[in-house]
C-alpha atoms as a PDB file:
ATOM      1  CA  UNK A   1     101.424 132.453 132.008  1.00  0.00           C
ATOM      2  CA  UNK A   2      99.916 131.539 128.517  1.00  0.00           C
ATOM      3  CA  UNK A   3     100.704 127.794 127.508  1.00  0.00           C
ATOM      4  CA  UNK A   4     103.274 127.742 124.569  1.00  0.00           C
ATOM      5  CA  UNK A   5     102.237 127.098 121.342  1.00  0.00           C
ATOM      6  CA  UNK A   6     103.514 123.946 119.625  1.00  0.00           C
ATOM      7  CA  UNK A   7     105.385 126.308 117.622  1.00  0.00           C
ATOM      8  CA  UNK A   8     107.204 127.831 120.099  1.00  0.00           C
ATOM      9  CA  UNK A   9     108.234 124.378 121.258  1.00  0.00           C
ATOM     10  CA  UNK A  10     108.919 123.262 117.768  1.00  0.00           C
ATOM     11  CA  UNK A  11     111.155 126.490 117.749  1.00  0.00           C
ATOM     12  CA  UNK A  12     112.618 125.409 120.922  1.00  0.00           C
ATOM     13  CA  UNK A  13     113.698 122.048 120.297  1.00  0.00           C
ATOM     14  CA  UNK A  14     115.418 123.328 117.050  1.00  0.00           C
ATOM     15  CA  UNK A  15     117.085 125.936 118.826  1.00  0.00           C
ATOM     16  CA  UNK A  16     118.580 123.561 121.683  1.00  0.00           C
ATOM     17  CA  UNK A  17     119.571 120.956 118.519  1.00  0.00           C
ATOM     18  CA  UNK A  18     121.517 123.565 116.513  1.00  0.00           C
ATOM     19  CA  UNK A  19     123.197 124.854 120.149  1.00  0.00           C
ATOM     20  CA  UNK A  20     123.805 120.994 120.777  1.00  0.00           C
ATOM     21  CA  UNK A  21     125.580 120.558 117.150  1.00  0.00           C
ATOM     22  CA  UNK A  22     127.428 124.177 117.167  1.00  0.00           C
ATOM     23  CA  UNK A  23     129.039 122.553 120.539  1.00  0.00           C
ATOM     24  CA  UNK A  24     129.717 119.126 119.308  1.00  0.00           C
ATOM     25  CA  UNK A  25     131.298 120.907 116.269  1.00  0.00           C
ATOM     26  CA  UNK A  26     133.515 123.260 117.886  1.00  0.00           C
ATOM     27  CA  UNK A  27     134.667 120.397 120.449  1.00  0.00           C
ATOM     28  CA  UNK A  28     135.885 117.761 117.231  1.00  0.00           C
ATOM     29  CA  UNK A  29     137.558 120.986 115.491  1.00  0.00           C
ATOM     30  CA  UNK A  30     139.842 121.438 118.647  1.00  0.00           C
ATOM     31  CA  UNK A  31     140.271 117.903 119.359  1.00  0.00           C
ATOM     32  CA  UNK A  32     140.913 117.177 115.254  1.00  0.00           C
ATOM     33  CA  UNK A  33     143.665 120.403 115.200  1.00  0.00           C
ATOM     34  CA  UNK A  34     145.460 118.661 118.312  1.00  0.00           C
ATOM     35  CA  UNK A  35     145.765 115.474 117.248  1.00  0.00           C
ATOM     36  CA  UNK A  36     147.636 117.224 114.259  1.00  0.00           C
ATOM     37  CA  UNK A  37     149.608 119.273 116.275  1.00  0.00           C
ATOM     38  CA  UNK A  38     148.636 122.237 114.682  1.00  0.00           C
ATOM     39  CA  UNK A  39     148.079 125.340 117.392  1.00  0.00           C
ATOM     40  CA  UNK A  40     144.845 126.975 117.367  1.00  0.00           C
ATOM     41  CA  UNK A  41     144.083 129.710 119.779  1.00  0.00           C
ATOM     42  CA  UNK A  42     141.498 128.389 121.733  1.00  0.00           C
ATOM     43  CA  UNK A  43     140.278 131.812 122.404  1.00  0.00           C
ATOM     44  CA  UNK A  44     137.328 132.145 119.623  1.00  0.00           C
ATOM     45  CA  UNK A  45     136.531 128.235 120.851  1.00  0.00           C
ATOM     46  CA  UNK A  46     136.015 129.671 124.500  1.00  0.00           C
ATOM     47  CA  UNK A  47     134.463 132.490 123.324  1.00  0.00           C
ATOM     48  CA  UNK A  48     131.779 130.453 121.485  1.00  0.00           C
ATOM     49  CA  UNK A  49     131.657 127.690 124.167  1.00  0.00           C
ATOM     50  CA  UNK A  50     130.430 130.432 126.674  1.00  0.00           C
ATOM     51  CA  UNK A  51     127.779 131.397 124.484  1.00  0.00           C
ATOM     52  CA  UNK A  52     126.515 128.033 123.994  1.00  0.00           C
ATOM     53  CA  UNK A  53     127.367 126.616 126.996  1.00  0.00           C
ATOM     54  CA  UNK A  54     124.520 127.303 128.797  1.00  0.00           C
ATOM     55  CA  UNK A  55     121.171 125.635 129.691  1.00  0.00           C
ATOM     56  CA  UNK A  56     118.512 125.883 127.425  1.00  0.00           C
ATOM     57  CA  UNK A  57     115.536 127.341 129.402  1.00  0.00           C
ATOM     58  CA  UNK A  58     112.079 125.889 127.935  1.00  0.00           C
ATOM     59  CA  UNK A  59     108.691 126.855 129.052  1.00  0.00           C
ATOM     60  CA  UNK A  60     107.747 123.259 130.710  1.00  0.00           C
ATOM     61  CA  UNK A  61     110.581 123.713 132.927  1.00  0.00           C
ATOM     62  CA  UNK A  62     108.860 126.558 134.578  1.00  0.00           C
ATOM     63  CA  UNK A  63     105.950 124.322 136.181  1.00  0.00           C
ATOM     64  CA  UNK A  64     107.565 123.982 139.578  1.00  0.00           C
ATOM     65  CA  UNK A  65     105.866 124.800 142.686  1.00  0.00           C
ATOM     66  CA  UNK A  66     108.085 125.054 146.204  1.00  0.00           C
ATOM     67  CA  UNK A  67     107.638 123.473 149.253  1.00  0.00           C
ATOM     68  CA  UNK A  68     109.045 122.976 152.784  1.00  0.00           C
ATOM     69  CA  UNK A  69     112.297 124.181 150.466  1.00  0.00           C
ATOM     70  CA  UNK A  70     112.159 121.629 147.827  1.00  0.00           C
ATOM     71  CA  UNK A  71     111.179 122.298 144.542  1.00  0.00           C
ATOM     72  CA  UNK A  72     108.013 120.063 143.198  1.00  0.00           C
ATOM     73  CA  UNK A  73     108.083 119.895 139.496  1.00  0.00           C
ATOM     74  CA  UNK A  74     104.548 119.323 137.745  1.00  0.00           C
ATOM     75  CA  UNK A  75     104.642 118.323 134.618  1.00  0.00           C
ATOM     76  CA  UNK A  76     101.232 118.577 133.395  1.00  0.00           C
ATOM     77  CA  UNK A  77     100.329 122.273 133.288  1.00  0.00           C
ATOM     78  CA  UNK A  78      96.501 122.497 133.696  1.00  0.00           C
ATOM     79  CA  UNK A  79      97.565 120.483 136.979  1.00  0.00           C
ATOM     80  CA  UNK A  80     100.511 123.287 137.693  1.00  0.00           C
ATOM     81  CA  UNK A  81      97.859 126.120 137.613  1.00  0.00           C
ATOM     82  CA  UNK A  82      95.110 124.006 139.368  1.00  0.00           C
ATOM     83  CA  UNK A  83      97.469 123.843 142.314  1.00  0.00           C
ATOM     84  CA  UNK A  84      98.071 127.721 141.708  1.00  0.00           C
ATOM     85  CA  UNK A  85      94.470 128.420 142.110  1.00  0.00           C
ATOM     86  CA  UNK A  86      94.678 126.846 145.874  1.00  0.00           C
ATOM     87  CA  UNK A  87      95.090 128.695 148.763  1.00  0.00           C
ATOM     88  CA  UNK A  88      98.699 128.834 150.422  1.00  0.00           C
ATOM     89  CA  UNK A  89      97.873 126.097 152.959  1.00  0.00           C
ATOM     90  CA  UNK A  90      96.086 124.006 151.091  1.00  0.00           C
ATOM     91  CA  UNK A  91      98.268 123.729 148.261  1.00  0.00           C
ATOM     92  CA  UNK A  92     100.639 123.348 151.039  1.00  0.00           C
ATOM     93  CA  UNK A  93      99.073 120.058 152.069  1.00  0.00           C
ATOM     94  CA  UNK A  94      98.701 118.846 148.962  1.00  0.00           C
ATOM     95  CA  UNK A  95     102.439 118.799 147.612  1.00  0.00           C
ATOM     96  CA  UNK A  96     103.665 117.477 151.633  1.00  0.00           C
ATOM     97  CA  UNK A  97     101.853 114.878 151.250  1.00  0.00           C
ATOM     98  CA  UNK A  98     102.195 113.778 147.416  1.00  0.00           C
ATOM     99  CA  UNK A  99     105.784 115.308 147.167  1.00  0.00           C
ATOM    100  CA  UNK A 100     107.314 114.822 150.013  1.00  0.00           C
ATOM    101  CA  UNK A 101     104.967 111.766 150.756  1.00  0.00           C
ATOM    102  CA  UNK A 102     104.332 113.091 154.964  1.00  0.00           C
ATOM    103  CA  UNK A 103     101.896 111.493 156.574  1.00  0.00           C
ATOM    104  CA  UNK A 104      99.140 113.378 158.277  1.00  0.00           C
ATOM    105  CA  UNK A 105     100.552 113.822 161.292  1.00  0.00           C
ATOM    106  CA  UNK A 106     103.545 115.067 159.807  1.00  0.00           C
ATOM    107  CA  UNK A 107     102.008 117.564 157.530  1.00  0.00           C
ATOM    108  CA  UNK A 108     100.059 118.402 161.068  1.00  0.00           C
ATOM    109  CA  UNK A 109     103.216 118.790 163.138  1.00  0.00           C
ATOM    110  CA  UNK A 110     104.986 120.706 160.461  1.00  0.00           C
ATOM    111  CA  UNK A 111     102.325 123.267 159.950  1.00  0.00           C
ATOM    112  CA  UNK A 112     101.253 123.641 163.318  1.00  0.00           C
ATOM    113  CA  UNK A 113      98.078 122.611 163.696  1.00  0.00           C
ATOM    114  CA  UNK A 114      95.582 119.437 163.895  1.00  0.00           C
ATOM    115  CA  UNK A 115      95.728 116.428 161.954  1.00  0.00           C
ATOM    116  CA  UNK A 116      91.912 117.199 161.116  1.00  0.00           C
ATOM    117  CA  UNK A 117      92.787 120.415 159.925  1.00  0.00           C
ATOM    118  CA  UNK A 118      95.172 118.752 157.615  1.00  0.00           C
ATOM    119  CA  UNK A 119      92.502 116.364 156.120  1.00  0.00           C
ATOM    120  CA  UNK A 120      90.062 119.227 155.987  1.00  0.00           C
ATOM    121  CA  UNK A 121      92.462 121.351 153.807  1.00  0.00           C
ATOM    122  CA  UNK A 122      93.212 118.712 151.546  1.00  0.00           C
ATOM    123  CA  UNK A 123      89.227 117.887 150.894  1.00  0.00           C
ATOM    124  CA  UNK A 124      88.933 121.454 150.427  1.00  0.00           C
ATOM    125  CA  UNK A 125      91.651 121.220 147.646  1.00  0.00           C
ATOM    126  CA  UNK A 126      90.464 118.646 146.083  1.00  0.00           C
ATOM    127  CA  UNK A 127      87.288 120.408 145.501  1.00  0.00           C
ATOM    128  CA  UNK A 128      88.416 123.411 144.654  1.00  0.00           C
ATOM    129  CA  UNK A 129      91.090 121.039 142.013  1.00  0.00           C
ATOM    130  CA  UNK A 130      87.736 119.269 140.682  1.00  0.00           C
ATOM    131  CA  UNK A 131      85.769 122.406 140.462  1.00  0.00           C
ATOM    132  CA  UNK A 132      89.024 124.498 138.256  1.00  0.00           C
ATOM    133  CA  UNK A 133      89.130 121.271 135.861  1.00  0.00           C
ATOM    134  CA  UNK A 134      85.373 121.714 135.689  1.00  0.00           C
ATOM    135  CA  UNK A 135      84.053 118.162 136.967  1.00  0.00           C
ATOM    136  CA  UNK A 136      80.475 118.159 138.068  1.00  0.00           C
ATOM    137  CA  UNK A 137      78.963 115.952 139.979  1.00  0.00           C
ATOM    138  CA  UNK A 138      77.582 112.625 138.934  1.00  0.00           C
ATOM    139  CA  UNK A 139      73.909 112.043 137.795  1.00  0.00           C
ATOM    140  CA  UNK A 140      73.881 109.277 140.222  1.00  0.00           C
ATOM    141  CA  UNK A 141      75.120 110.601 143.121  1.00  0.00           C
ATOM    142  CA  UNK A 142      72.238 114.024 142.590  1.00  0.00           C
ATOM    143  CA  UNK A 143      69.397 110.816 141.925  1.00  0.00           C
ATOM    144  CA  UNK A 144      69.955 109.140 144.565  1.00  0.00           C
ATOM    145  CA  UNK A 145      69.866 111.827 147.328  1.00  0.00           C
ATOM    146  CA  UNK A 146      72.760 111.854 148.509  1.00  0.00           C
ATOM    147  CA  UNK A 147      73.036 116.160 148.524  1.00  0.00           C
ATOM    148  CA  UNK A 148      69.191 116.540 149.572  1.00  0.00           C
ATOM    149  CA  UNK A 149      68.722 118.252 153.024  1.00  0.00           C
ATOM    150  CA  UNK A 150      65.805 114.932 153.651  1.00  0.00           C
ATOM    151  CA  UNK A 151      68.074 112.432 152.824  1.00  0.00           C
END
């Protein structure tokens, strides 16, 4: 899913203030014709309260990932796809333990399998995170040896 463009958001925002302001609107003309006593049929009011009574939808409210039932917004959206880009259990792990904030041995218990297995999974995400936003590793860390089979 392509990121929206500012302009679509700019478009957005506009479109959720004029819905805001059509409702306000409609909602003082009613109130304004009762205090007066004069009868309006409240049927066109309903009518356009229906149409504007709903949620705006906006792209950034798409970024939510599910878990264990609950739903995990992410508000960042590079992050949101990162996490797509993980496999099932790992981004599993990930959003059980930062979402829900489980413990290990929670996350173990409610997937089934070892606590090591958990850790495991979630240094494998982590990578795989750090390699989709494109991090490499340090100068010093490749100087000093520290990936060389001798040292």
């Amino acid at each position: 899913m392509p990121s929206p463009s500012y302009d679509d958001r700019l478009i957005a925002m506009f479109d959720s203030y004029c819905k805001e302001v059509s409702r306000n609107y409609i909602k003082d003309l009613v109130r304004k014709n009762e205090r007066r006593g004069k009868y309006v049929s409240h049927e066109p009011v309903d009518y356009l309260l229906g149409l504007l009574g709903h949620e705006d939808a906006y792209p950034s409210h798409a970024f939510t990932l599910e878990v264990d039932g609950y739903a995990c917004m992410v508000e960042n959206e590079t992050l949101y796809y990162a996490l797509l880009s993980l496999k099932e259990r790992q981004r599993e792990v990930l959003l059980l333990g930062f979402w829900r904030g489980l413990t290990d041995g929670e996350i173990a218990e409610k997937m089934e399998v070892s606590v090591r297995t958990v850790y495991n999974l979630r240094q494998r995400a982590f990578r795989a995170v750090r390699d989709y936003y494109g991090e490499k590793p340090t100068d010093n860390a490749i100087n000093s040896g520290a990936d060389s089979p001798g040292g």
